[in-house]
Every structure is written in C-alpha cells, then in structure tokens.
C-alpha atoms as a PDB file:
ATOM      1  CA  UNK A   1     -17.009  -9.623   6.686  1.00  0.00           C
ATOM      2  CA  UNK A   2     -19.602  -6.883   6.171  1.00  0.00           C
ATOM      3  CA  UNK A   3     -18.769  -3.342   6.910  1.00  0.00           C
ATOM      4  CA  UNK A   4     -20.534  -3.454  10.196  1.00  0.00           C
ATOM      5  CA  UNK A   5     -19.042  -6.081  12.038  1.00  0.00           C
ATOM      6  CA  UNK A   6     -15.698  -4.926  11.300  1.00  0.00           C
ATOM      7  CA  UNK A   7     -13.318  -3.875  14.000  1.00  0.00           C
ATOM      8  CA  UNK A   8     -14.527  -7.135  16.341  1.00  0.00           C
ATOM      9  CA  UNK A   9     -11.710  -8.275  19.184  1.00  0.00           C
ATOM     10  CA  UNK A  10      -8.989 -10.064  17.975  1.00  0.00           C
ATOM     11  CA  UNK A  11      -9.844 -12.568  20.131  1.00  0.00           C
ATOM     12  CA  UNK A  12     -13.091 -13.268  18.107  1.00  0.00           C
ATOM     13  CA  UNK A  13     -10.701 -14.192  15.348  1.00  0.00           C
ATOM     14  CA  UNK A  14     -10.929 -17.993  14.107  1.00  0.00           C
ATOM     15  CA  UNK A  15      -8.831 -20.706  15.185  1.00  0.00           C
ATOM     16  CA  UNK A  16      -8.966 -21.897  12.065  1.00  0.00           C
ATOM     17  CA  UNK A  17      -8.775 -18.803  10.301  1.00  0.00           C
ATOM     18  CA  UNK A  18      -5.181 -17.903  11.940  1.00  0.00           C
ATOM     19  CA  UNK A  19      -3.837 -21.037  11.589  1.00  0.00           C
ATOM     20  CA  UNK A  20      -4.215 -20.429   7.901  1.00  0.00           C
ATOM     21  CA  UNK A  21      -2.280 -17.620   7.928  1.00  0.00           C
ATOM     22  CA  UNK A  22       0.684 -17.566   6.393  1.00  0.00           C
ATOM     23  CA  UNK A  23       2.120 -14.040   6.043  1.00  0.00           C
ATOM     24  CA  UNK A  24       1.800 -10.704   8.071  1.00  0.00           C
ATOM     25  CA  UNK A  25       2.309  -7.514   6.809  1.00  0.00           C
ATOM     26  CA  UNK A  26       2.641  -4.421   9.355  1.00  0.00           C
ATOM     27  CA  UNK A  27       3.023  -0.937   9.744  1.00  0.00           C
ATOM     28  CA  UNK A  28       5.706   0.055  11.434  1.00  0.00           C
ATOM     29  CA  UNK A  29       5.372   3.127  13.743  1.00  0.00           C
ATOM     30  CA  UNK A  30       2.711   2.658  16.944  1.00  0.00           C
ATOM     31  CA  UNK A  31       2.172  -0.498  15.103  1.00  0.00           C
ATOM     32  CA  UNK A  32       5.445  -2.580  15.769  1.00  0.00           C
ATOM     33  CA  UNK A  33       6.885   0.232  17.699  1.00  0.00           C
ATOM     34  CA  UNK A  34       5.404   2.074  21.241  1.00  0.00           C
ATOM     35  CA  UNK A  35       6.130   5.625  21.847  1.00  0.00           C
ATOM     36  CA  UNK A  36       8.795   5.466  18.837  1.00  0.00           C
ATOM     37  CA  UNK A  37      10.989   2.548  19.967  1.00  0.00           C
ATOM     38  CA  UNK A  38      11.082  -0.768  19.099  1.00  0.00           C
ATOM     39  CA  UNK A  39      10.455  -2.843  22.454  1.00  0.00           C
ATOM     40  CA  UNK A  40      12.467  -6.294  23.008  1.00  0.00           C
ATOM     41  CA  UNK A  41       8.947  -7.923  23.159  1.00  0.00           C
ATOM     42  CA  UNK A  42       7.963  -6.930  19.890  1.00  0.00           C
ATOM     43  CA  UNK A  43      11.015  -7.457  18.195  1.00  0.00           C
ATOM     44  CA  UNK A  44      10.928 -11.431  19.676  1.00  0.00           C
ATOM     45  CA  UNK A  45       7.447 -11.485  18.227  1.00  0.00           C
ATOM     46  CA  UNK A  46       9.205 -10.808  14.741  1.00  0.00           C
ATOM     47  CA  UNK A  47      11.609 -13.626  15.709  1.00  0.00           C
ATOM     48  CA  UNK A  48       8.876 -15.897  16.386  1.00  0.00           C
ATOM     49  CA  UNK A  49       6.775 -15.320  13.631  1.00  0.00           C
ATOM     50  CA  UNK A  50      10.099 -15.671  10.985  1.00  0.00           C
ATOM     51  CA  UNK A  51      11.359 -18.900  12.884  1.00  0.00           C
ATOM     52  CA  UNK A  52       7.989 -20.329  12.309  1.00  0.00           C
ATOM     53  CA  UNK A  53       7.843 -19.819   8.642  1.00  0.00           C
ATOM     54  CA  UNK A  54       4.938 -17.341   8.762  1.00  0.00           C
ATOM     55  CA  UNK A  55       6.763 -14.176   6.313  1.00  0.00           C
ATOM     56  CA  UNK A  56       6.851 -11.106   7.699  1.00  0.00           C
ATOM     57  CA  UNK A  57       6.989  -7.838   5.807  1.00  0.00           C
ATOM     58  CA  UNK A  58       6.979  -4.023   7.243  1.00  0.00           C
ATOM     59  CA  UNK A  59       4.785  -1.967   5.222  1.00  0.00           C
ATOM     60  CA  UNK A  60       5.825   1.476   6.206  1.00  0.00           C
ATOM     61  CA  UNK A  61       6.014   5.241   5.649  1.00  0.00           C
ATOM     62  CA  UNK A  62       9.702   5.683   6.957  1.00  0.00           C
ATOM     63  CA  UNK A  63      12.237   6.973   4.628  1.00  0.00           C
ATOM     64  CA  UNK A  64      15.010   4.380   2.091  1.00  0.00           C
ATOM     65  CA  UNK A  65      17.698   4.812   4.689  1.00  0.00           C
ATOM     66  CA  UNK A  66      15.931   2.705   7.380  1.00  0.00           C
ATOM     67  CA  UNK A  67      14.194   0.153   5.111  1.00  0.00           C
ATOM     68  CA  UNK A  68      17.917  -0.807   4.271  1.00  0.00           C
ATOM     69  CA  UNK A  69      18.496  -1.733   7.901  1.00  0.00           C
ATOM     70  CA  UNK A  70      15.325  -3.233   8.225  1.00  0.00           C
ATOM     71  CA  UNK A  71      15.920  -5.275   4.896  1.00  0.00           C
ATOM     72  CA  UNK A  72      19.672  -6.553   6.383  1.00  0.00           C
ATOM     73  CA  UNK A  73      19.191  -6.255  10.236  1.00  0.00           C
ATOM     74  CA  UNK A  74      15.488  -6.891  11.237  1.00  0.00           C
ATOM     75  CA  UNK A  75      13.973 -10.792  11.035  1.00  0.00           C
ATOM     76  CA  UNK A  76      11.620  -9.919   8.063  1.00  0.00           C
ATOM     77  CA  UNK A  77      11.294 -11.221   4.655  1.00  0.00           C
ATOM     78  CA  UNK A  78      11.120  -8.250   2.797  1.00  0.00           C
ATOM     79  CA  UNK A  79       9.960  -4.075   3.399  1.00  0.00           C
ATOM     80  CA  UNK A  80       8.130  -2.136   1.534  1.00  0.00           C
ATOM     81  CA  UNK A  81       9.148   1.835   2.012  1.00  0.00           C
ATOM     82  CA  UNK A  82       8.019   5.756   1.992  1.00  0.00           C
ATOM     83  CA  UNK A  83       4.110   4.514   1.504  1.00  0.00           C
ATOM     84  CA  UNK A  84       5.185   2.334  -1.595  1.00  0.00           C
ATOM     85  CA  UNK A  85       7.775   4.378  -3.590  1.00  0.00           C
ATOM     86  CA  UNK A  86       9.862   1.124  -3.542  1.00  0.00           C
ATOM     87  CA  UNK A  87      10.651  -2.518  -1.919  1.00  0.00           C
ATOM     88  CA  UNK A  88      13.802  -3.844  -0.497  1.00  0.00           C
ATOM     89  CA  UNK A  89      14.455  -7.327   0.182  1.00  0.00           C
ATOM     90  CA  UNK A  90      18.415  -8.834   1.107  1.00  0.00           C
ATOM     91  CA  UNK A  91      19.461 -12.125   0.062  1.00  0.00           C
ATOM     92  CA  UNK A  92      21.797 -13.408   3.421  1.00  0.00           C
ATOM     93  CA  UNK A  93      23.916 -15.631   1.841  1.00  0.00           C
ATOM     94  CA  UNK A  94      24.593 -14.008  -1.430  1.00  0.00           C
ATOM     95  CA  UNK A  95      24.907 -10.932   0.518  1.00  0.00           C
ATOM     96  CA  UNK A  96      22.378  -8.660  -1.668  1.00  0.00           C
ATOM     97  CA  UNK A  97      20.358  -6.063  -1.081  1.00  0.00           C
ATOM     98  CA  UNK A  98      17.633  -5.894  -4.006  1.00  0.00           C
ATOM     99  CA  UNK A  99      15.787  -2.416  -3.863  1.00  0.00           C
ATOM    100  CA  UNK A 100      13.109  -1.714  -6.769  1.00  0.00           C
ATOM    101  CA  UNK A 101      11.584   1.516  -6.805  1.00  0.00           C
ATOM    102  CA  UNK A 102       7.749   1.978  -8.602  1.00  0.00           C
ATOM    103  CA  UNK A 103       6.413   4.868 -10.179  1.00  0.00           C
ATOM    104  CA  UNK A 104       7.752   7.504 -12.697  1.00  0.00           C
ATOM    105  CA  UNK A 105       8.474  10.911 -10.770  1.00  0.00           C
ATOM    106  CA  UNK A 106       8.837  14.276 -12.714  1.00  0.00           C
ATOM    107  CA  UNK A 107      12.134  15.253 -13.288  1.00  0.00           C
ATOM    108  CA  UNK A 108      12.125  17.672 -10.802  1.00  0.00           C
ATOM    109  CA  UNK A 109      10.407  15.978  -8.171  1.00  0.00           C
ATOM    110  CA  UNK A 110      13.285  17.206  -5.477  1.00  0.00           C
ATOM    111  CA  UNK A 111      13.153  20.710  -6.082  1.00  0.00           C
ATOM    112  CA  UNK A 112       9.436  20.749  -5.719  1.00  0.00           C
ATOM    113  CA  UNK A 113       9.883  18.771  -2.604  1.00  0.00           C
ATOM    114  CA  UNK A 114      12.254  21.560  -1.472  1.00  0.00           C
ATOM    115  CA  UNK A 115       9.900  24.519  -2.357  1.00  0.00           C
ATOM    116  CA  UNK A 116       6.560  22.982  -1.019  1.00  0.00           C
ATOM    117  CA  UNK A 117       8.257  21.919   2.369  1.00  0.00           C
ATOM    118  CA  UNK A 118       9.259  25.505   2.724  1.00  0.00           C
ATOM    119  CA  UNK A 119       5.869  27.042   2.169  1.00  0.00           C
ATOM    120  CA  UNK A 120       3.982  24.704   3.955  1.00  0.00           C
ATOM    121  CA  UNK A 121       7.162  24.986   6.819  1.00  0.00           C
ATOM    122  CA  UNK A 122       6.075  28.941   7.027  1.00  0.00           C
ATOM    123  CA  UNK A 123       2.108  28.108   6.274  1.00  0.00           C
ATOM    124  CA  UNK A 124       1.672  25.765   9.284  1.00  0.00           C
ATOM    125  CA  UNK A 125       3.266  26.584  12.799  1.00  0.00           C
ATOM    126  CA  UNK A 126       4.631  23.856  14.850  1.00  0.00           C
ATOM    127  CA  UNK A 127       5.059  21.311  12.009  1.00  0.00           C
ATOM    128  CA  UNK A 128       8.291  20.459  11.395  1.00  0.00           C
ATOM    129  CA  UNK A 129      10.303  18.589   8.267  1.00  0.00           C
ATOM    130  CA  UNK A 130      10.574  14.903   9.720  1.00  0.00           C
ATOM    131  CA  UNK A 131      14.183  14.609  11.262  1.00  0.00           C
ATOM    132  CA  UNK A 132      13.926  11.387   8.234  1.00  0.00           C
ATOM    133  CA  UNK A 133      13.517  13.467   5.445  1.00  0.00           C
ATOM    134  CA  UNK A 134      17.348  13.253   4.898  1.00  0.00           C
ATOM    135  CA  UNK A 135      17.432  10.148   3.863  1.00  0.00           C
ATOM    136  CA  UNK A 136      14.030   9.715   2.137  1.00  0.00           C
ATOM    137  CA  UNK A 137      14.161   9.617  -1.981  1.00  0.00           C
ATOM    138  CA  UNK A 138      10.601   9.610  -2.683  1.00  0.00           C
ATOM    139  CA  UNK A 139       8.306  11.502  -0.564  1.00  0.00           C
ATOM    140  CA  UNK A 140       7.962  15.076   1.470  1.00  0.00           C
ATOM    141  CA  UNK A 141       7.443  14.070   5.137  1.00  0.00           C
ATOM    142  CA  UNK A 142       5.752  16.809   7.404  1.00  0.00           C
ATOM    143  CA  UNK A 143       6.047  16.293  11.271  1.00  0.00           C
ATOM    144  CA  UNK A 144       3.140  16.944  13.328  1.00  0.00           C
ATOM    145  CA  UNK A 145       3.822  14.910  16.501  1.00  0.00           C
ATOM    146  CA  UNK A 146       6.981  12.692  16.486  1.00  0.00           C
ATOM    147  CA  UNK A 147       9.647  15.405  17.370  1.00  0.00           C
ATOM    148  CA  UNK A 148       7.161  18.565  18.066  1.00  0.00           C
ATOM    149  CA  UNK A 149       4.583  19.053  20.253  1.00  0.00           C
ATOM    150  CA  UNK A 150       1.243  17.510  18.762  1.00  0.00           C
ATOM    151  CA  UNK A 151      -0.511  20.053  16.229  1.00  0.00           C
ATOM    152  CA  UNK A 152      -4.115  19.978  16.029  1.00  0.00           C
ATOM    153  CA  UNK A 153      -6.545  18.245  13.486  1.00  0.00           C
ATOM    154  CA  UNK A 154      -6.792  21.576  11.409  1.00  0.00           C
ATOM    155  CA  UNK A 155      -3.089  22.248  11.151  1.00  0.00           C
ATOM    156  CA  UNK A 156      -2.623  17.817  10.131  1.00  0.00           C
ATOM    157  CA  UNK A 157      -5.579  18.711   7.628  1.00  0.00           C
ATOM    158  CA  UNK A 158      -3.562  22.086   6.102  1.00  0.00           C
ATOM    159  CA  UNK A 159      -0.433  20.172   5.106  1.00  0.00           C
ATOM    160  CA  UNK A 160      -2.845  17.339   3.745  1.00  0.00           C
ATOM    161  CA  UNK A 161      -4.600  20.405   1.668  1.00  0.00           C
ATOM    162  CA  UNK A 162      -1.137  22.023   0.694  1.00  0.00           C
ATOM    163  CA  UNK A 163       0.345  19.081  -0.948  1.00  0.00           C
ATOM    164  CA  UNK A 164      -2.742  17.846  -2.501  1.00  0.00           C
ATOM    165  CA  UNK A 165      -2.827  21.275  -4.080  1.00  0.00           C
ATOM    166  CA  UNK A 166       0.861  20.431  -5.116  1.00  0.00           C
ATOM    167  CA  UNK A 167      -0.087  17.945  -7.106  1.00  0.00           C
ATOM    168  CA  UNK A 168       0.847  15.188  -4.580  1.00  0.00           C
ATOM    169  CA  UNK A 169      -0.865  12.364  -3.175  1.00  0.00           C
ATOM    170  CA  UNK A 170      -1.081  12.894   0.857  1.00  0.00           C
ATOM    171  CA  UNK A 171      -1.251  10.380   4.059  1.00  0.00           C
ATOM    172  CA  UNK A 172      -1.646  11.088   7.577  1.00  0.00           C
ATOM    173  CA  UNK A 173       0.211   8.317   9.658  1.00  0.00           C
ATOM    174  CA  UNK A 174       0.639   8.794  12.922  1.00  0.00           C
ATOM    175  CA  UNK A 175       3.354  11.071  13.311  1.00  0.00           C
ATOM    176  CA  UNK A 176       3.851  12.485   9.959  1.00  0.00           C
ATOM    177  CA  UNK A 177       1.901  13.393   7.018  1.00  0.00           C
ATOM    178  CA  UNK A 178       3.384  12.167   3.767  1.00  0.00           C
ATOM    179  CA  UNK A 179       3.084  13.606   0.568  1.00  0.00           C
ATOM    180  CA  UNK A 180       4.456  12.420  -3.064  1.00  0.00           C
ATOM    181  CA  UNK A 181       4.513  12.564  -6.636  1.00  0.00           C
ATOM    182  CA  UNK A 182       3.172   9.466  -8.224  1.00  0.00           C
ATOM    183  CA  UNK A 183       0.277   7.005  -8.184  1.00  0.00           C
ATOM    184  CA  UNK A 184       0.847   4.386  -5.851  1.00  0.00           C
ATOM    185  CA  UNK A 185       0.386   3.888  -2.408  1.00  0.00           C
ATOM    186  CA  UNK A 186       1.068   0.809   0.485  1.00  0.00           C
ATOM    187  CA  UNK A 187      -1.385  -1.938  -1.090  1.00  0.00           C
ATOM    188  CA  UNK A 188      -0.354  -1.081  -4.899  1.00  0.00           C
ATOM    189  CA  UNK A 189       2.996  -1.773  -4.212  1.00  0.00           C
ATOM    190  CA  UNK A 190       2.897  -4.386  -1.360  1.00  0.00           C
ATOM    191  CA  UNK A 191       0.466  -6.138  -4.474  1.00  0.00           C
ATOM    192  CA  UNK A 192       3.706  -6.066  -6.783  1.00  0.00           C
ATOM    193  CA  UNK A 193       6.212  -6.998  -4.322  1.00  0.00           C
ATOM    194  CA  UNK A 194       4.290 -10.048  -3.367  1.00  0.00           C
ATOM    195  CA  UNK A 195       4.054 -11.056  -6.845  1.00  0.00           C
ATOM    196  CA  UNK A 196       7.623 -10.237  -8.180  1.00  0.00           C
ATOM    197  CA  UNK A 197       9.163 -11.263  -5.714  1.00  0.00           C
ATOM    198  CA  UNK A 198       7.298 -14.297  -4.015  1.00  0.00           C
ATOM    199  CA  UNK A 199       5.446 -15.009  -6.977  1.00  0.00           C
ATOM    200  CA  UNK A 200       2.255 -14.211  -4.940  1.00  0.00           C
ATOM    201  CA  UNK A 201      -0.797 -13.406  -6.428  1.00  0.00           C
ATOM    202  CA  UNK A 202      -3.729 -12.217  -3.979  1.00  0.00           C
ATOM    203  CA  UNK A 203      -6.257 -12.526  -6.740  1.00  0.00           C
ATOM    204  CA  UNK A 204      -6.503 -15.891  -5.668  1.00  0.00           C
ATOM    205  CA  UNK A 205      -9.176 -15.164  -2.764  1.00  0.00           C
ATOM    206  CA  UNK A 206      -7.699 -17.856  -1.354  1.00  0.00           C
ATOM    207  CA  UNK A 207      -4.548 -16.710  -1.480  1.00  0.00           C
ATOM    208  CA  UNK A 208      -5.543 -13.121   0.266  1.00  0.00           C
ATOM    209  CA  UNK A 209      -7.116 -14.934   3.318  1.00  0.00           C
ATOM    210  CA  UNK A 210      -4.030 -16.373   3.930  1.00  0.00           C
ATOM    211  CA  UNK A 211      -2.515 -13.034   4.830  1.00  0.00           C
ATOM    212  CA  UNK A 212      -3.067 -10.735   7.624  1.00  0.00           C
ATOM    213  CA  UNK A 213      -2.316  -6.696   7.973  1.00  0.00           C
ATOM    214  CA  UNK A 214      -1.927  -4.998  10.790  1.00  0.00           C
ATOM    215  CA  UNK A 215      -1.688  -1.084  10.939  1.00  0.00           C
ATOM    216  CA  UNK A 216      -2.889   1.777  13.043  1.00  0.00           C
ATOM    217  CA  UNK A 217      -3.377   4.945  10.917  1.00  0.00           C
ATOM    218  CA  UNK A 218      -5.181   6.338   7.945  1.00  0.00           C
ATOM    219  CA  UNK A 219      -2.179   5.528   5.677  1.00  0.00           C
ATOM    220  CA  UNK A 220      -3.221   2.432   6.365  1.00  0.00           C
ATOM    221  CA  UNK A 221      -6.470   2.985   4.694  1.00  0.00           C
ATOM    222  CA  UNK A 222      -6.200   1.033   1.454  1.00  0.00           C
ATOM    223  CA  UNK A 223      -4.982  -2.112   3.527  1.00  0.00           C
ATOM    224  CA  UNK A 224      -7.637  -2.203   6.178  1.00  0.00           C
ATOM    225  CA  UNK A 225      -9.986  -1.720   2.986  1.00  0.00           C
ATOM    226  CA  UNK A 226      -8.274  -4.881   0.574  1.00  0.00           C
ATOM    227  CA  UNK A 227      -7.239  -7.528   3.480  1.00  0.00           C
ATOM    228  CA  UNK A 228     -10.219  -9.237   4.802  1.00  0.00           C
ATOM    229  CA  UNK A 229      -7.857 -10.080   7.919  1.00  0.00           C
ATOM    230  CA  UNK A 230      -6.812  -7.122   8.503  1.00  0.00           C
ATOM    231  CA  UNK A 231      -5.858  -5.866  12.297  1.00  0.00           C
ATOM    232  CA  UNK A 232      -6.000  -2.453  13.693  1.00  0.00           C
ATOM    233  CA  UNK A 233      -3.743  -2.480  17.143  1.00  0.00           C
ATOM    234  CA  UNK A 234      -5.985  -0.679  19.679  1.00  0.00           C
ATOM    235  CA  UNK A 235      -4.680   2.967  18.977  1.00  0.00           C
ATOM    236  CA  UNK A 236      -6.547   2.843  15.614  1.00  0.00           C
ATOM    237  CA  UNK A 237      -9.265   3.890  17.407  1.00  0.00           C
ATOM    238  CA  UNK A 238      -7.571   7.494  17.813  1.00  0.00           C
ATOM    239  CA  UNK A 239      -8.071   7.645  14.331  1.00  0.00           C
ATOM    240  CA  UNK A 240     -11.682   6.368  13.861  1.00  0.00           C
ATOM    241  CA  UNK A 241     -13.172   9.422  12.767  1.00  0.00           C
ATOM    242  CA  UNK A 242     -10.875   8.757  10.082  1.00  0.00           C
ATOM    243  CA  UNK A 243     -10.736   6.059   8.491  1.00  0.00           C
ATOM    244  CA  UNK A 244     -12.418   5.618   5.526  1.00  0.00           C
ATOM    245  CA  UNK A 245     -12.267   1.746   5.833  1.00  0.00           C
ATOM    246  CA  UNK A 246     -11.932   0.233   9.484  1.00  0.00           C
ATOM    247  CA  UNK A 247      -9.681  -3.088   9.890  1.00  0.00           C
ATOM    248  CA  UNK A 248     -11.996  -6.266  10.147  1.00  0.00           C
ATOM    249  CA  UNK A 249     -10.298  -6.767  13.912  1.00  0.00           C
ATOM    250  CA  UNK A 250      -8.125  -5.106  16.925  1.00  0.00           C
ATOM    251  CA  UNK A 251      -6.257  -6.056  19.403  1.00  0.00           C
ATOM    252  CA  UNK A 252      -7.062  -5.132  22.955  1.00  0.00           C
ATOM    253  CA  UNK A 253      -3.063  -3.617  23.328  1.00  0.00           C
ATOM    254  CA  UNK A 254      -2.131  -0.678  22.090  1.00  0.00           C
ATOM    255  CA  UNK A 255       1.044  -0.696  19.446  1.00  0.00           C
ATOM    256  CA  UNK A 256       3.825  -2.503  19.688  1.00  0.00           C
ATOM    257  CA  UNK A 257       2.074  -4.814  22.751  1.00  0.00           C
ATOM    258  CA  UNK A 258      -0.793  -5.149  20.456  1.00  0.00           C
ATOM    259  CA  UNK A 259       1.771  -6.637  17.578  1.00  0.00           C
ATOM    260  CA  UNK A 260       2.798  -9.141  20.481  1.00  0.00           C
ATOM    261  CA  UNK A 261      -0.330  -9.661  21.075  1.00  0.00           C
ATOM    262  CA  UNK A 262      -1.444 -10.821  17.113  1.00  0.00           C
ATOM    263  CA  UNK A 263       2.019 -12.912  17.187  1.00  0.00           C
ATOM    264  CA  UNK A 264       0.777 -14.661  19.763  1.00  0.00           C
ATOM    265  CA  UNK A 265      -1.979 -15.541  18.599  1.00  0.00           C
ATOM    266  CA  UNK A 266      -1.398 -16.524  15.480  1.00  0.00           C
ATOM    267  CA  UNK A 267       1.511 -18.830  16.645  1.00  0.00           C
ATOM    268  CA  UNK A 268      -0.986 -20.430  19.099  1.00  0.00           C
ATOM    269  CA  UNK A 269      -3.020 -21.291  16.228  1.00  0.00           C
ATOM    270  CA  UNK A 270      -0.565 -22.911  14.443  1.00  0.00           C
ATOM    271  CA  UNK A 271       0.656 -25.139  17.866  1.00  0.00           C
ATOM    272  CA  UNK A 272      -2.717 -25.487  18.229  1.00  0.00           C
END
C-alpha cells in the first residue's frame, strides 16, 4: 500500500486479507483500553481472538510490573514491555513466567534516571513522574495527561528535547512520554520475540502479511511504518500531525471500541 492511500476504513480491509491473519499485536493504552480502563467488551475481544487461535500479543509502553500480570492473567500469548526493553511470556501448565530483557544499559542507568526525572520534574510544570515508574526497570516515564491535567504540545515536546539531550531515546504515547537508554524500540524487539520465541520470522513477506498491528500513538511509529496491516483505532488521528508513518487502516471507534471493532472483524473473516 502506497503512502497515500494509507489510513483507508477498516472496513475497506480485504476479506481475504483478514482471514489470513493470523496474529495481532496491540498497543495497550487508548488502544485496548478507553479512558484508562480496560472495558469487558474489549477484554472478550481478547478472549475471542485467543479461543480462535489467532495469537495475541500487547506491545506496550507500561512498566515490568504490569506486563507480569498481563503475561499470567490476560488471554494473550505473549507481551512485549516499557517500548521493548524486554518480553514476557508464561507457560500455564509448567507454571513459568519467561522474561528476557534486550539491550545493554550503562551501569548507572538508574541514577541517571533519578537525576534527569528531577530536572526535567522542575524544567516542565504540570508533568508529573508516571504513578508506574515504581515498578518500571528500563525506562524514565514522564506524565503529561494520564494523572495531571493535559500539558500542551510545547511542554510534551520539552521532555522529548530533555531526554534526547540525555542521551536517551524518547516516545510520546498517549499519556506519557518515555525515555531510555539503549537502542531498541517496539518493532526491534517485537521482531526478536516473534522469532525466539515462536520461531517467527517476518522476513518472509509472507509471513508479515499474516500479522496485523494496531496502535494509536507516535510510539507506535516504527509499527505503523513495518506492518503493511497495520490499524490505527480512530484516536490516531489526534496524533496525525505526528506521525511520521500513518497505519495503512482505522477503525471508525475510538480505543478500546475500536479494538472490538478489528476483533470483529477479523473473526468474521475467518467464519466467513
């Protein structure tokens, strides 16, 4: 799909092209979530997609401490945390959690954390350390919206400037902007994970069409960009000014109705 037709209706999406599909991978926040809570309709469109053998993996910016819930509680194959530090997947009956983190951070990677979230805490008014940071092991996470009133574009682009100047590689979501030491990001490690652990390999261009993304923010950049079936739910387009690379489809919902929506779909295609 060329870069102008992207961001068509989901509906415009093949029959045959979703019933192809074989794995989704999604953000998590305004993208399986609405207004920071996981609805019982979105969470049954996890359930339906696992029950009908499609895999499901979170691709997310939230912190180690959740992704091991998600990993053990949530119907989902496997997660992929804090913008790719690391991947969690639990093995049910041998009662296993297998967590494999990427990268090589500097030594003192936490006390850097620790001084840069201070200065950029005093730097930036109304941005707050994410209430998450606490149990986070990779990344800095700078609130600008979940738990304080929403900053303005300027302030979200100061903390990206701030920990780029760090040394840190920086990504507005939307409610936080991350920042860490160490070159990966969501598709690098989402790449590995498939591989390692699913012995996946989306070089195969066959292979790659036969998974779908679905995201809503610029952290979702480097997905929208790789996935040729990728999905923006219809808040994406708060963020179109922004996006460097637009998703090749959206749903007419807006996040976590908009993940019900792309279940649905895809499981008609399959009854179908």
């Amino acid at each position: 799909m060329s870069p102008k037709s992207r961001m068509r209706p989901l509906a415009e999406l093949s029959l045959q092209a979703r019933s192809r599909i074989v794995g989704v991978l999604a953000d998590v926040d305004d993208t399986i979530t609405s207004d920071g809570r996981l609805t019982a309709a979105a969470y049954a469109a996890l359930e339906r997609l696992h029950a009908a053998g499609i895999k499901v993996i979170p691709v997310t910016g939230r912190p180690a401490g959740w992704c091991d819930h998600i990993a053990r509680m949530w119907p989902v194959d496997a997660v992929v945390g804090e913008n790719g530090a690391f991947w969690m997947r639990y093995d049910a009956k041998a009662r296993r959690l297998r967590a494999v983190f990427v990268g090589h951070p500097p030594p003192d990677r936490q006390s850097r954390i620790e001084t840069l979230a201070a200065e950029i805490l005093a730097a930036v008014p109304g941005c707050a350390l994410a209430s998450d940071q606490f149990c986070r092991v990779a990344d800095l996470a700078i609130d600008f919206c979940e738990d304080v009133a929403p900053l303005p574009r300027a302030a979200v682009d100061a903390i990206v400037q701030r920990m780029e100047a760090a040394g840190m590689r920086a990504k507005v979501s939307s409610i936080h902007v991350n920042g860490w030491f160490g070159d990966y990001d969501k598709l690098s490690t989402t790449r590995r994970m498939l591989a390692e652990e699913f012995d996946i390999s989306l070089e195969n261009g066959l292979e790659l069409e036969r998974w779908i993304f679905v995201g809503d923010s610029p952290n979702d950049v480097p997905m929208f960009a790789f996935f040729p079936n990728s999905v923006g739910v219809a808040n994406v387009l708060d963020f179109a000014d922004r996006l460097e690379a637009k998703p090749a489809w959206i749903t007419s919902a807006r996040s976590g109705a908009g993940f019900v929506e792309l279940g649905a779909a895809l499981l008609a295609a399959r009854k179908a």
